[in-house]
N, C-alpha and C. Protein backbone atom coordinates (compact mmCIF):
# COMPACT_ATOMS: atom_id res chain seq x y z
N UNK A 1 0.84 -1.18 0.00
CA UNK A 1 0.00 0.00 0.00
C UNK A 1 0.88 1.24 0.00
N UNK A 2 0.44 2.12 -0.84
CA UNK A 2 1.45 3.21 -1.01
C UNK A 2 1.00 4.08 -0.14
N UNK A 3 1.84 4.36 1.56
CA UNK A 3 0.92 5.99 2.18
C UNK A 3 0.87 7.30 1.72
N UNK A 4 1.69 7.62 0.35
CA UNK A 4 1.66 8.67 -0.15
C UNK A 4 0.92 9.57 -0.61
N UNK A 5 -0.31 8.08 -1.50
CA UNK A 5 -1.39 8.56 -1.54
C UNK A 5 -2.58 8.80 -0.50
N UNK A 6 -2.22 8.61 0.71
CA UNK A 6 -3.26 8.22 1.47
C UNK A 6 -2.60 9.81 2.69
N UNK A 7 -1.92 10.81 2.35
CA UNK A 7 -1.67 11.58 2.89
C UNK A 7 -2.13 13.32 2.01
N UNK A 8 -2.83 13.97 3.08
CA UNK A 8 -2.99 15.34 2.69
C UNK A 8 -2.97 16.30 3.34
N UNK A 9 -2.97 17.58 3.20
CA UNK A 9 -2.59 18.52 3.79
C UNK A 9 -3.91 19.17 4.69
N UNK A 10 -4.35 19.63 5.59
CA UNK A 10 -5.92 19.92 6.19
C UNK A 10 -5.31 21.72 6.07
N UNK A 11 -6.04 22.17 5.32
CA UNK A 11 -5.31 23.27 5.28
C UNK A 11 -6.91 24.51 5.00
N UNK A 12 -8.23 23.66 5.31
CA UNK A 12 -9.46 24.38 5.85
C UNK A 12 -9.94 24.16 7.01
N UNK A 13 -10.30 25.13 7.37
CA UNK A 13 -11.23 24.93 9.02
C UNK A 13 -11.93 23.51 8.87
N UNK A 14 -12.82 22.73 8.01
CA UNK A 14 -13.58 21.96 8.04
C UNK A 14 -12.33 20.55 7.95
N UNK A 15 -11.36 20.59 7.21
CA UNK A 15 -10.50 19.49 7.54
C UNK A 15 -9.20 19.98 8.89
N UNK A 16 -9.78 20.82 9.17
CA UNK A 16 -8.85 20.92 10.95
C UNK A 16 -9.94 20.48 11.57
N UNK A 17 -10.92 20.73 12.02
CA UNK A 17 -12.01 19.84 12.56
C UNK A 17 -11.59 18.58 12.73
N UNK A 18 -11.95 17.68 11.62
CA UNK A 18 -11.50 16.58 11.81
C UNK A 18 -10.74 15.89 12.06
N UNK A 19 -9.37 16.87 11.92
CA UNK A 19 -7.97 16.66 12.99
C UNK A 19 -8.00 16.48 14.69
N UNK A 20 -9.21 17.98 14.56
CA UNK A 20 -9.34 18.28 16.16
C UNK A 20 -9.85 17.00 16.51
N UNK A 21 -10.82 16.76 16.09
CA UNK A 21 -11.61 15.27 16.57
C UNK A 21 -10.63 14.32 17.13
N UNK A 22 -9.83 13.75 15.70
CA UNK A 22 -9.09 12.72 16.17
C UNK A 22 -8.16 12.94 17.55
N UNK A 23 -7.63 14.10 17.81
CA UNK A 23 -6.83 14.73 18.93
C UNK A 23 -7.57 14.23 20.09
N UNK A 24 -8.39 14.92 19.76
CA UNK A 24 -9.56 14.93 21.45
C UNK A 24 -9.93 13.74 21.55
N UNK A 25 -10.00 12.23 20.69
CA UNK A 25 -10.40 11.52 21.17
C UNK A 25 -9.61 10.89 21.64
N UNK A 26 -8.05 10.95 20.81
CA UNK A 26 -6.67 10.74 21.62
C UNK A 26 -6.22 10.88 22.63
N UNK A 27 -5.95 11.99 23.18
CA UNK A 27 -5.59 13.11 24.00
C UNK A 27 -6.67 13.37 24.90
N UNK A 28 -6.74 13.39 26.68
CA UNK A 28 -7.18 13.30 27.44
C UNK A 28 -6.88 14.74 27.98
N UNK A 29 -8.27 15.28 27.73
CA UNK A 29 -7.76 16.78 28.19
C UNK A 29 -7.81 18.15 27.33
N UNK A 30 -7.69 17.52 25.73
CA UNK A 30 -6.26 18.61 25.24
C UNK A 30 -7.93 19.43 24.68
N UNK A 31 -7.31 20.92 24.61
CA UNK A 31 -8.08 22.39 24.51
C UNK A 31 -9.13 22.35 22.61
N UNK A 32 -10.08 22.61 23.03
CA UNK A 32 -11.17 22.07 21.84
C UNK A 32 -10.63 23.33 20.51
N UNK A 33 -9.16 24.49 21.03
CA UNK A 33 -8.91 24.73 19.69
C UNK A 33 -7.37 24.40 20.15
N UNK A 34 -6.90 23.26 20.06
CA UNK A 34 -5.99 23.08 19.98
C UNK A 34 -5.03 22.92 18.31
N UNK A 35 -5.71 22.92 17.01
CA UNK A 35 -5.37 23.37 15.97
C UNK A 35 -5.69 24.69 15.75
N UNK A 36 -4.58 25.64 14.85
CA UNK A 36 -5.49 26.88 14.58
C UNK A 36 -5.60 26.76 13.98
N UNK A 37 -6.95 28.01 13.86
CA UNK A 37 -7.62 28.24 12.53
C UNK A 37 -6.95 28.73 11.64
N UNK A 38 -7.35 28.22 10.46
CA UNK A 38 -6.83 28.99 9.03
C UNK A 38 -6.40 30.52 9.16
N UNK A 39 -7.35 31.24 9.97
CA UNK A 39 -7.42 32.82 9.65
C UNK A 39 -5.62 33.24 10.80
N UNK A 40 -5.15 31.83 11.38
CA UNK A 40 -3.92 32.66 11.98
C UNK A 40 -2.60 31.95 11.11
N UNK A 41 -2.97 31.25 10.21
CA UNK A 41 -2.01 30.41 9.68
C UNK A 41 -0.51 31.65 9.41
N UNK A 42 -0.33 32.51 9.11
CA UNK A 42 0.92 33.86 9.08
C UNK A 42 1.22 33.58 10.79
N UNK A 43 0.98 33.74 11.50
CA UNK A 43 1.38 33.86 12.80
C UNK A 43 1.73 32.48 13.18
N UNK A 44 0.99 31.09 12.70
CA UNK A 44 1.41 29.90 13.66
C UNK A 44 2.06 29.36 12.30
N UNK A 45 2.06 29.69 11.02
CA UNK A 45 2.91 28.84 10.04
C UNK A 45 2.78 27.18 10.27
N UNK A 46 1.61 26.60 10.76
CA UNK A 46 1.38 25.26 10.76
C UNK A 46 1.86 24.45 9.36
N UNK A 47 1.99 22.84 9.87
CA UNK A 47 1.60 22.22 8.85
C UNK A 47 0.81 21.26 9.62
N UNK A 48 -0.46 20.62 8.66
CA UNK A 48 -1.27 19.73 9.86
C UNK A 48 -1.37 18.71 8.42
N UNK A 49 -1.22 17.78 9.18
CA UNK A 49 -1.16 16.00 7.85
C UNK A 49 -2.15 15.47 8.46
N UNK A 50 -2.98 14.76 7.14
CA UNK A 50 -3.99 13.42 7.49
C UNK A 50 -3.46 12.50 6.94
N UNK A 51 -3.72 11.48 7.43
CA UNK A 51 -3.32 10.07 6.67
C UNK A 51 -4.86 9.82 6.97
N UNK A 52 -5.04 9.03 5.55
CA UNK A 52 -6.62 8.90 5.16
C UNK A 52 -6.40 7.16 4.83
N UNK A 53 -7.48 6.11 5.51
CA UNK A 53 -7.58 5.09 5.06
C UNK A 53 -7.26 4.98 3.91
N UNK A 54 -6.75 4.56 2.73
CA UNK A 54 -7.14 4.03 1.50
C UNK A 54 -8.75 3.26 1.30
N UNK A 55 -8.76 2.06 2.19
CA UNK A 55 -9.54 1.35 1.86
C UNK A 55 -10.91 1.74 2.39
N UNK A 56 -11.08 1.96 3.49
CA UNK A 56 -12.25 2.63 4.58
C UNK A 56 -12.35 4.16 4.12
N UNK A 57 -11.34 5.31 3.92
CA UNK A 57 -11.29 6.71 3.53
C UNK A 57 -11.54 6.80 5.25
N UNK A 58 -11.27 6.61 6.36
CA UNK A 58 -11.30 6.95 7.80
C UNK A 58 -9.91 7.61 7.92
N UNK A 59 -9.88 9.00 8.90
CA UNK A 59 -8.93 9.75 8.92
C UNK A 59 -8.18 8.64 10.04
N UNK A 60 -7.17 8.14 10.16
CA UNK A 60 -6.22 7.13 10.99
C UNK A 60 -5.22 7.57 11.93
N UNK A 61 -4.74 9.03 10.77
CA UNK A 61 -3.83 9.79 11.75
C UNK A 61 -3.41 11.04 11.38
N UNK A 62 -2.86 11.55 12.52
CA UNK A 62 -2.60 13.40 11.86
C UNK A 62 -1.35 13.80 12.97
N UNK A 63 -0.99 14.74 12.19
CA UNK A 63 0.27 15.88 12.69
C UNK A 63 0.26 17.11 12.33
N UNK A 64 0.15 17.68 14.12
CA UNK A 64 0.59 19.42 13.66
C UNK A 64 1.87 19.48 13.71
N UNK A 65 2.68 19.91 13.62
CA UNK A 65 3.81 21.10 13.87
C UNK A 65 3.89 22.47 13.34
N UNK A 66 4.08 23.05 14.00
CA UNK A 66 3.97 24.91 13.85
C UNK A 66 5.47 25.53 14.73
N UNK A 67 5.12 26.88 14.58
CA UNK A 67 6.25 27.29 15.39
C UNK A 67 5.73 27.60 17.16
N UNK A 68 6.85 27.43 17.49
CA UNK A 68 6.33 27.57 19.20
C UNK A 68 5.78 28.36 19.69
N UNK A 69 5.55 27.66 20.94
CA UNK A 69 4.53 29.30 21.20
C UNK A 69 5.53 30.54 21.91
N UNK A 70 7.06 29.88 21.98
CA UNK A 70 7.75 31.16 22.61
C UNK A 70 7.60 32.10 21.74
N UNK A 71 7.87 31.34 20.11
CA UNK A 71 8.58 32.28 19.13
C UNK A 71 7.00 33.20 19.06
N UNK A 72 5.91 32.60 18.89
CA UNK A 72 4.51 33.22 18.50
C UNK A 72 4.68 34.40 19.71
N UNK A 73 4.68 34.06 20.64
CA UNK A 73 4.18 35.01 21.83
C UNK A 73 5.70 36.24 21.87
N UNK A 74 6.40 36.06 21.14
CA UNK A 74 7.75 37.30 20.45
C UNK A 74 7.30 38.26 20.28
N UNK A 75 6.62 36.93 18.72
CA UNK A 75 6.28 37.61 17.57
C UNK A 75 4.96 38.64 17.87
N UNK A 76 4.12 37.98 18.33
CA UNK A 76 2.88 39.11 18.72
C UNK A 76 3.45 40.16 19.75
N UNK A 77 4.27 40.09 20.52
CA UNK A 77 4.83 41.42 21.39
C UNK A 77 6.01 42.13 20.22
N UNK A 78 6.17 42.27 18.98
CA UNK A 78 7.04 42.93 18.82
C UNK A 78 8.25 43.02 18.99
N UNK A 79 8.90 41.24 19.77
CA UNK A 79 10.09 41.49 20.21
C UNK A 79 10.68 40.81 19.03
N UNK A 80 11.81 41.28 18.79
CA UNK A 80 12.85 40.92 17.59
C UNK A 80 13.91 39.92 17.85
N UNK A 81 13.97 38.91 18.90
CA UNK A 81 14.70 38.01 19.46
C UNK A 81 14.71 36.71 18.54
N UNK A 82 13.74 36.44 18.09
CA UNK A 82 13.37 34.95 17.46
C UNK A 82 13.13 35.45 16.43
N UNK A 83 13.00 37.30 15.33
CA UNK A 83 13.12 37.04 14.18
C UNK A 83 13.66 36.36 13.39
N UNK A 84 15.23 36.10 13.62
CA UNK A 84 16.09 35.67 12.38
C UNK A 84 15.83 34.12 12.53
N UNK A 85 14.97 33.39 13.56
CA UNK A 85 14.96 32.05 13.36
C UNK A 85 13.37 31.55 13.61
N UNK A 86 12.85 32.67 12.79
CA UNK A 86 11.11 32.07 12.78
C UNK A 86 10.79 30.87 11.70
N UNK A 87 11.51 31.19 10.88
CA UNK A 87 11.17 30.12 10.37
C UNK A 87 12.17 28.87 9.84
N UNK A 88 12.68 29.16 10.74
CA UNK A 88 13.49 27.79 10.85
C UNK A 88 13.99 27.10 11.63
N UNK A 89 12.64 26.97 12.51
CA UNK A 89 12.28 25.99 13.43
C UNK A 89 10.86 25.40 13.46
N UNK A 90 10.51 24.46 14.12
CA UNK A 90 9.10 23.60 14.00
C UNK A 90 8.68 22.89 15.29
N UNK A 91 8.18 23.03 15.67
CA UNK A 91 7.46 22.20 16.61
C UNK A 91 6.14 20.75 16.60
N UNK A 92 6.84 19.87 17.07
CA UNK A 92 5.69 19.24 16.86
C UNK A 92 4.95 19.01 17.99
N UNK A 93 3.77 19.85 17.99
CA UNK A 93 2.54 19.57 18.92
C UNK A 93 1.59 18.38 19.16
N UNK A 94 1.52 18.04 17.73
CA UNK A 94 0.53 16.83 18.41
C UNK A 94 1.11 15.26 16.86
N UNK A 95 0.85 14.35 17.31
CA UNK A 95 0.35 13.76 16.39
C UNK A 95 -0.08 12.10 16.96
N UNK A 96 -1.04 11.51 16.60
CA UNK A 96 -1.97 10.96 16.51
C UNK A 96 -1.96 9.65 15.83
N UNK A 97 -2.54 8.57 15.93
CA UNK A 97 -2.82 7.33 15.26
C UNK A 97 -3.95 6.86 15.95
N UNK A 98 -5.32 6.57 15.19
CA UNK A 98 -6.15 6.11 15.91
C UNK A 98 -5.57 4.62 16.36
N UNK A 99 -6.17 4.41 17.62
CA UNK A 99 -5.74 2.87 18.22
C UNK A 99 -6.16 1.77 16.82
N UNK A 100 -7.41 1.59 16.38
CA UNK A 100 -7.34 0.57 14.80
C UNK A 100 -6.67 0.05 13.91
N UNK A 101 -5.45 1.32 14.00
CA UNK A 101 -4.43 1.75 12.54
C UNK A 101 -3.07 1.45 13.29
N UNK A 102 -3.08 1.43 14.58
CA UNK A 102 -1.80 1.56 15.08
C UNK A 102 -1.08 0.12 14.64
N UNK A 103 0.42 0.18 14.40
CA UNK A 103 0.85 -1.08 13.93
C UNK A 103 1.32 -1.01 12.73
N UNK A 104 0.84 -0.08 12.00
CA UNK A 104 0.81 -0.29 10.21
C UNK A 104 2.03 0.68 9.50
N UNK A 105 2.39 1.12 10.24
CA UNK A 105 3.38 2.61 9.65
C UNK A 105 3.05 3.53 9.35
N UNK A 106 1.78 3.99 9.69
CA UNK A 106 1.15 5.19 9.99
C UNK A 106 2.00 6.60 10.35
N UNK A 107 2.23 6.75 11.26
CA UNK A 107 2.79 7.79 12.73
C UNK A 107 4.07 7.37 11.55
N UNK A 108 4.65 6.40 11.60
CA UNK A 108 6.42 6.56 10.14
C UNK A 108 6.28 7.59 9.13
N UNK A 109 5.33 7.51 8.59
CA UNK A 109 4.69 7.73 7.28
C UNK A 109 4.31 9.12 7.53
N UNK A 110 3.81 9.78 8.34
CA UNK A 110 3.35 11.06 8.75
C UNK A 110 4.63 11.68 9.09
N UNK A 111 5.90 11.30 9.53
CA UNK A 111 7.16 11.97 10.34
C UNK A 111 7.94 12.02 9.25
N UNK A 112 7.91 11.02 8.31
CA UNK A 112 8.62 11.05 7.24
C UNK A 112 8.10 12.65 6.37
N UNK A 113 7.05 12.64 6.11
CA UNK A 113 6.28 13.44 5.14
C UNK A 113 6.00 14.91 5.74
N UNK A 114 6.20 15.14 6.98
CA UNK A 114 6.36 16.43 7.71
C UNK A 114 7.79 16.82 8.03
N UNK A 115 8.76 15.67 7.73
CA UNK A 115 9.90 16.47 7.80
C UNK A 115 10.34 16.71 6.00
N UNK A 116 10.12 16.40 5.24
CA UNK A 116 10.13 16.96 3.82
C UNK A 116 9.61 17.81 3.66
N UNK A 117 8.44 18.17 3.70
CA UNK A 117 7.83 19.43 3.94
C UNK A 117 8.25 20.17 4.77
N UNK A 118 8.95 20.13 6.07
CA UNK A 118 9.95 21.21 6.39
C UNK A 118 11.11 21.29 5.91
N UNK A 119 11.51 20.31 5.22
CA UNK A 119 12.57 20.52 4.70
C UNK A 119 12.44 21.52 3.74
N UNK A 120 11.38 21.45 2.68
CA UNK A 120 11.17 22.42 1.72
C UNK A 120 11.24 23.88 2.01
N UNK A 121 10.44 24.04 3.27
CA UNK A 121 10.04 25.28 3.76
C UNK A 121 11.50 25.87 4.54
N UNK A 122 12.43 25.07 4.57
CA UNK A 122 14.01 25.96 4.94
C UNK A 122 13.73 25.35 6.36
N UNK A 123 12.83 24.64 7.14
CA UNK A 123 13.17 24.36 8.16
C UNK A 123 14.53 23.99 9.12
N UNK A 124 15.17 23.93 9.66
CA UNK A 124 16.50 23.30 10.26
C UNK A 124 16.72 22.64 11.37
N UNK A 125 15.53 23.14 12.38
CA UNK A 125 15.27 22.53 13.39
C UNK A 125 13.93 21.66 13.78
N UNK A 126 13.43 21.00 13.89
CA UNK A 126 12.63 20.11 14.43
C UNK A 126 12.60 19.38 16.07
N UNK A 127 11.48 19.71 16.18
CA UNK A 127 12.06 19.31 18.37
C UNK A 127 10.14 18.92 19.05
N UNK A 128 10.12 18.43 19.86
CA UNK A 128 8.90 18.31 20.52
C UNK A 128 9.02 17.37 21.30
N UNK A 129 7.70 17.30 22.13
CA UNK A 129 8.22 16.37 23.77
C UNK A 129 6.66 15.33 23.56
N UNK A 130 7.11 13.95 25.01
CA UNK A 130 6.49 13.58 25.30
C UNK A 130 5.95 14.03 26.44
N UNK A 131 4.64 14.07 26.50
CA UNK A 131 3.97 14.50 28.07
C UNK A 131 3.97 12.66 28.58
N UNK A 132 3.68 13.02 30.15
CA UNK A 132 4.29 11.99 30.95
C UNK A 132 2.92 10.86 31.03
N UNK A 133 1.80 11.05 30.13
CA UNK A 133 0.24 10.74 30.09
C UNK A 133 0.92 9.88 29.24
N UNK A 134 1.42 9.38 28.40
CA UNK A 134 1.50 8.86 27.12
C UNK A 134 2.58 7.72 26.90
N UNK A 135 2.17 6.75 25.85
CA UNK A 135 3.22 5.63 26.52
C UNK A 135 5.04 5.78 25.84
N UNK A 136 5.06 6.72 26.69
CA UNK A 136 6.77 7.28 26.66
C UNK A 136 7.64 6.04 26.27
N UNK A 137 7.76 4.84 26.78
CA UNK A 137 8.92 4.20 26.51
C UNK A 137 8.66 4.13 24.72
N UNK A 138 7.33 3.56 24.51
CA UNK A 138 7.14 3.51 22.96
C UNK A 138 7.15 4.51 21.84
N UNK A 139 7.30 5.55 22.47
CA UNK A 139 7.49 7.14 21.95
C UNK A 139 8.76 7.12 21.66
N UNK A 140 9.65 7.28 22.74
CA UNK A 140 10.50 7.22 23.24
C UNK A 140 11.76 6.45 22.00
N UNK A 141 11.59 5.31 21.69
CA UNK A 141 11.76 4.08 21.07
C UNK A 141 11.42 4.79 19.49
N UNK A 142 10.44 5.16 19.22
CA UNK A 142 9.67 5.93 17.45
C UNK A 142 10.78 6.64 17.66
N UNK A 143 10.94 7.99 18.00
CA UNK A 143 11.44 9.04 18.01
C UNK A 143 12.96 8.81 17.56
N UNK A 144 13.46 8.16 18.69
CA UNK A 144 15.09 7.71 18.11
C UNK A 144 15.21 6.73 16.63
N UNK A 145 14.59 6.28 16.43
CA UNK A 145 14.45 5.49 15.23
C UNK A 145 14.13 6.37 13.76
N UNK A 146 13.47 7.79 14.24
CA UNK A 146 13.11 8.28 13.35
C UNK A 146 14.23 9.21 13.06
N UNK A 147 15.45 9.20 13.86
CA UNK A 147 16.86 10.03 13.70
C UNK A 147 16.65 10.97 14.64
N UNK A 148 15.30 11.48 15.39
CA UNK A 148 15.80 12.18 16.52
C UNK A 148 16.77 12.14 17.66
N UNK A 149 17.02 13.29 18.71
CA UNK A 149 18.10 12.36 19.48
C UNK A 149 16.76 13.09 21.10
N UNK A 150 16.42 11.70 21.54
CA UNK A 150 15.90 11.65 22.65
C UNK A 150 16.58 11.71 23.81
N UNK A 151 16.21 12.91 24.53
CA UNK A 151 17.06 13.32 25.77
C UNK A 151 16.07 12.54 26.78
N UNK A 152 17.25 12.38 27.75
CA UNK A 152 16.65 11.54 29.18
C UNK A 152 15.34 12.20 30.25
N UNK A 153 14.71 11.46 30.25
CA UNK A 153 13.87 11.93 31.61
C UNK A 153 14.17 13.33 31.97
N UNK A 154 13.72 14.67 32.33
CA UNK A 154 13.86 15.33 33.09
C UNK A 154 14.96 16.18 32.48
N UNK A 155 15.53 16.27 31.72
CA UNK A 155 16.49 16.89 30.94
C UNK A 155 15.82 17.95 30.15
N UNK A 156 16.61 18.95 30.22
CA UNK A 156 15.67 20.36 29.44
C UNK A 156 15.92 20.33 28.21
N UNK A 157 15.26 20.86 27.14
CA UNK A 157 15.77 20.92 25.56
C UNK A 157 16.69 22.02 25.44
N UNK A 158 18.07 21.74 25.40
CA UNK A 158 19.31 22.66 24.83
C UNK A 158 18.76 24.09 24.30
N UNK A 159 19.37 24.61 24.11
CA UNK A 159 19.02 25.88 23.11
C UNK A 159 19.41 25.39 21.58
N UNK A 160 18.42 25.91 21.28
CA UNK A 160 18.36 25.41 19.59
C UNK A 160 18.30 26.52 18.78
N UNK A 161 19.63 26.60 17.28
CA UNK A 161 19.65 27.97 16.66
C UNK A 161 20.10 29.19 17.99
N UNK A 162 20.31 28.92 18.76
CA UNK A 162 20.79 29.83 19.72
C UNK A 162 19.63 30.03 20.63
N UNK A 163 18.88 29.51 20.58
CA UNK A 163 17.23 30.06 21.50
C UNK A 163 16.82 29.34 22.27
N UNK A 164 16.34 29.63 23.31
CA UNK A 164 15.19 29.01 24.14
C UNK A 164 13.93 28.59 23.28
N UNK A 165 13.32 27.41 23.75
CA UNK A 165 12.03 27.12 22.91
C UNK A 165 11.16 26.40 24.37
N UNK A 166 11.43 26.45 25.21
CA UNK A 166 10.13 26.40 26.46
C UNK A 166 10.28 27.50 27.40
N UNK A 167 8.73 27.42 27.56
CA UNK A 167 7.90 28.92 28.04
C UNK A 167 8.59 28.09 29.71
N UNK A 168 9.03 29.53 30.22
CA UNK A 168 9.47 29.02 31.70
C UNK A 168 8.33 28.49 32.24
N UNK A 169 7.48 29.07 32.18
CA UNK A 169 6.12 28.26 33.11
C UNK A 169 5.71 26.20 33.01
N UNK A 170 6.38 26.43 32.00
CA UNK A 170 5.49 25.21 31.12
C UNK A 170 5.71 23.97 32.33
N UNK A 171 4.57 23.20 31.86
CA UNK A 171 4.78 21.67 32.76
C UNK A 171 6.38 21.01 32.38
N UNK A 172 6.63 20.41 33.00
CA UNK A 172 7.98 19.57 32.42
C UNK A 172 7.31 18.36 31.84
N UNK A 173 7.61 17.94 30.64
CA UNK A 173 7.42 16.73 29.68
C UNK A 173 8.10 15.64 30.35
N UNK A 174 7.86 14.27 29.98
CA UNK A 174 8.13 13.27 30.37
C UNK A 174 9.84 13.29 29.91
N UNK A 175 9.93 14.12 28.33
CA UNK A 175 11.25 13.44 27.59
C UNK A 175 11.16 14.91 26.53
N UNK A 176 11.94 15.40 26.28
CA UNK A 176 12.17 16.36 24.95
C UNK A 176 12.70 15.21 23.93
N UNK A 177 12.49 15.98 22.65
CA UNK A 177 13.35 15.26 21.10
C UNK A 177 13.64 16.23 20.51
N UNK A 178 14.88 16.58 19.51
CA UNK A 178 14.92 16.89 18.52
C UNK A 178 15.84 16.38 17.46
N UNK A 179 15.42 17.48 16.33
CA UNK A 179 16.72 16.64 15.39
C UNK A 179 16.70 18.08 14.45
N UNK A 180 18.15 18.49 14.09
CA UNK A 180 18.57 19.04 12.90
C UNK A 180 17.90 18.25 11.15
N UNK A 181 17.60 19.37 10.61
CA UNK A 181 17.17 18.95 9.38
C UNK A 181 17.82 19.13 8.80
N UNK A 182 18.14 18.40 7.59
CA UNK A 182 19.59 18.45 6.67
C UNK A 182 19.29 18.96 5.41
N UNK A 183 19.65 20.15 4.86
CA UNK A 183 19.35 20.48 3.62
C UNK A 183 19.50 19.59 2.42
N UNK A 184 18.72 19.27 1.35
CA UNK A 184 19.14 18.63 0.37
C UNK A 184 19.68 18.68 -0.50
């Protein structure tokens, strides 16, 4: 089965919806606009992926990454700190596999296809965490396999491009990841 075809971009309110869905039924907790809307896409520079059944057409799985919310919350104050590296960095906020699909190379297939697409877009950095809700060792395990480099338990994410990328307040994650993107 080719996932290539079975991947697209949700790039209207009505296919972020159905992202949101899958999230919330995932995700225990997480905020009913936890994708943004189209109308802020300049400010959060998202990319959000579906992987679409082939055979069923059932959405199976999805990925945001956008830019952080340090760099966003800069950028809306006017501060010029994280200009020269807005866009070339990414965050990944969420991504998803319904429990049905899990097993198949889904969540591969989505990491593969969001880091090409940042690659395109000049991205360089790529980074995001596990929260401590989630089954971390198996995360944990994806992540390094996918060429990230998974930092230990309790370990803060380095400065990346020269910057901070967590809000001092923030909860501490189970595990940070990142990985340099390699130009082609």
């Amino acid at each position: 089965m080719s996932t290539d075809a079975a991947i697209s971009e949700a790039n209207t309110d009505a296919k972020r919806a159905e992202v949101q869905d899958l999230f919330s039924r995932t995700f225990q907790g997480i905020a009913p606009n936890a994708l943004p809307a189209v109308k802020d896409d300049r400010l959060y520079a998202p990319l959000v992926l579906r992987y679409h059944d082939i055979e069923t057409g059932q959405l199976a799985g999805a990925a945001l990454t956008c830019r952080s919310q340090v760099a966003v919350g800069m950028t809306m104050m006017q501060r010029l700190e994280y200009a020269p590296v807005l866009d070339r960095h990414s965050e990944l906020d969420l991504m998803a596999v319904a429990p049905a699909f899990r097993g198949r190379g889904i969540g591969s297939a989505l990491v593969r296809e969001v880091e090409d697409r940042l690659k395109e877009r000049g991205v360089r950095i790529w980074f995001g965490n596990a929260t401590r809700d989630l089954e971390t060792a198996r995360l944990r395990e994806f992540y390094a396999r996918h060429g990230f480099t998974v930092l230990p338990d309790g370990q803060p994410l380095p400065d990346l491009l020269g910057r901070s990328w967590v809000l001092p307040t923030a909860e501490q994650p189970a595990f940070f990841f990142y990985k340099q993107i390699k130009k082609s």
